[in-house]
Protein backbone atom coordinates (compact mmCIF):
# COMPACT_ATOMS: atom_id res chain seq x y z
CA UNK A 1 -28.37 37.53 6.97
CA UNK A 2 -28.51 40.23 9.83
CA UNK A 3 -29.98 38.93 13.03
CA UNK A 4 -33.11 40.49 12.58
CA UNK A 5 -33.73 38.86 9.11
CA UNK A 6 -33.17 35.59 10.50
CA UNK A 7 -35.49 36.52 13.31
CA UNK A 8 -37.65 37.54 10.76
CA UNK A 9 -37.15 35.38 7.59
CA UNK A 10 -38.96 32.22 6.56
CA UNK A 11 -35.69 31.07 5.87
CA UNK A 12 -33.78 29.37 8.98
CA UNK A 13 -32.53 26.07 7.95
CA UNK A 14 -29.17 25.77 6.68
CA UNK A 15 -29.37 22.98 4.23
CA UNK A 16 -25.82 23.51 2.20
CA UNK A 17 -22.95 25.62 2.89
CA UNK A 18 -20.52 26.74 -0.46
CA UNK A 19 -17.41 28.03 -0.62
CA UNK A 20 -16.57 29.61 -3.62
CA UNK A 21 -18.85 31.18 -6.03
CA UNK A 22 -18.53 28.26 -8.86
CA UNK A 23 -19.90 25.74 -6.34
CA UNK A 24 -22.90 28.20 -4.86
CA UNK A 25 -23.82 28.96 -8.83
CA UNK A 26 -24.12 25.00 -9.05
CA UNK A 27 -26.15 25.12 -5.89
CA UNK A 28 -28.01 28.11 -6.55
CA UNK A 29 -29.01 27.27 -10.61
CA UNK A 30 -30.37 23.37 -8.58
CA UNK A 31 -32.82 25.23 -6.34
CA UNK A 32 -34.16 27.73 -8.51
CA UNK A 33 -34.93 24.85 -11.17
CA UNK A 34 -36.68 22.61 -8.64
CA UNK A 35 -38.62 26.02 -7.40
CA UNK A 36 -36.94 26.32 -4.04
CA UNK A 37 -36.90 29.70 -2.55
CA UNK A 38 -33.74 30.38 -0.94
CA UNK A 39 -31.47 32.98 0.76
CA UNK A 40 -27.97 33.11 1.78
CA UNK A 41 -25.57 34.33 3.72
CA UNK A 42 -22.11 35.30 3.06
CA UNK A 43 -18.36 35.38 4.55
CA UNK A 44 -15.22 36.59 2.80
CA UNK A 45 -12.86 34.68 3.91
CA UNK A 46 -9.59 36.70 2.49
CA UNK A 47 -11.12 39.72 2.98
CA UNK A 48 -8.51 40.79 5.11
CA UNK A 49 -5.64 40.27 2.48
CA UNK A 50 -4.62 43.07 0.23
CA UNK A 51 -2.63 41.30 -2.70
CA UNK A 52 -1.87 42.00 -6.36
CA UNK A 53 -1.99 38.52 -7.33
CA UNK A 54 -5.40 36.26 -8.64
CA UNK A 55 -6.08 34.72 -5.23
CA UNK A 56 -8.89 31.22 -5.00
CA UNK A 57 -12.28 32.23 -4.35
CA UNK A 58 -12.67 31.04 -0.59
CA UNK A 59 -15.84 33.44 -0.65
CA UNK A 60 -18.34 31.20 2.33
CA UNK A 61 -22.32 31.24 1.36
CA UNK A 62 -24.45 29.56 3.55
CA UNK A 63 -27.80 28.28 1.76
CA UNK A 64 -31.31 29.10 4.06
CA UNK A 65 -34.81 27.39 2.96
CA UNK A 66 -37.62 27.12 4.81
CA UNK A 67 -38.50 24.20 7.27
CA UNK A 68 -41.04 22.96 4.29
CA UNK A 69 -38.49 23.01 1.80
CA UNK A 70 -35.78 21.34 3.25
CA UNK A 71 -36.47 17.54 1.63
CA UNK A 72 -37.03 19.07 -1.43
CA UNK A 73 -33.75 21.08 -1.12
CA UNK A 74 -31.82 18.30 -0.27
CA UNK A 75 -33.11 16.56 -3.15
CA UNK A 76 -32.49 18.92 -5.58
CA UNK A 77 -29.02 19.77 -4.94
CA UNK A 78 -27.75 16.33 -4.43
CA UNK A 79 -29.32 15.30 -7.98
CA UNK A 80 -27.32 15.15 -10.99
């Protein structure tokens, strides 16, 4: 999220932060189900690394709902 969508964006709390993209599907699949609108931000973490070899998915997302949605967020994503 540039600084002028967060300006902008209904979006400012961060309610979960992921890292890796297995863990933000899990996330992700959780607040779409319960209706939550989301977005997120993201950070490569090894972006900076050039290598041949499989390397772990250390991608960063950072999870934004709005102010109203934040209880129901939480409550989603921490359900089984």
């Amino acid at each position: 999220m540039s600084l002028f969508q967060f300006l902008f964006s209904r979006h400012k709390c961060l309610i979960y932060t992921a890292f890796g993209s297995q863990e933000y599907f899990r996330v992700a699949y959780k607040l779409e189900a319960a209706g939550v609108s989301f977005r997120t931000k993201t950070f490569d973490n090894m972006r900076h690394f050039q290598s041949h070899f499989p390397r772990e998915d250390n991608t960063q997302y950072d999870i934004y709902v709005t102010k109203e949605d934040e209880h129901k967020a939480q409550i989603a994503i921490h359900s089984n």
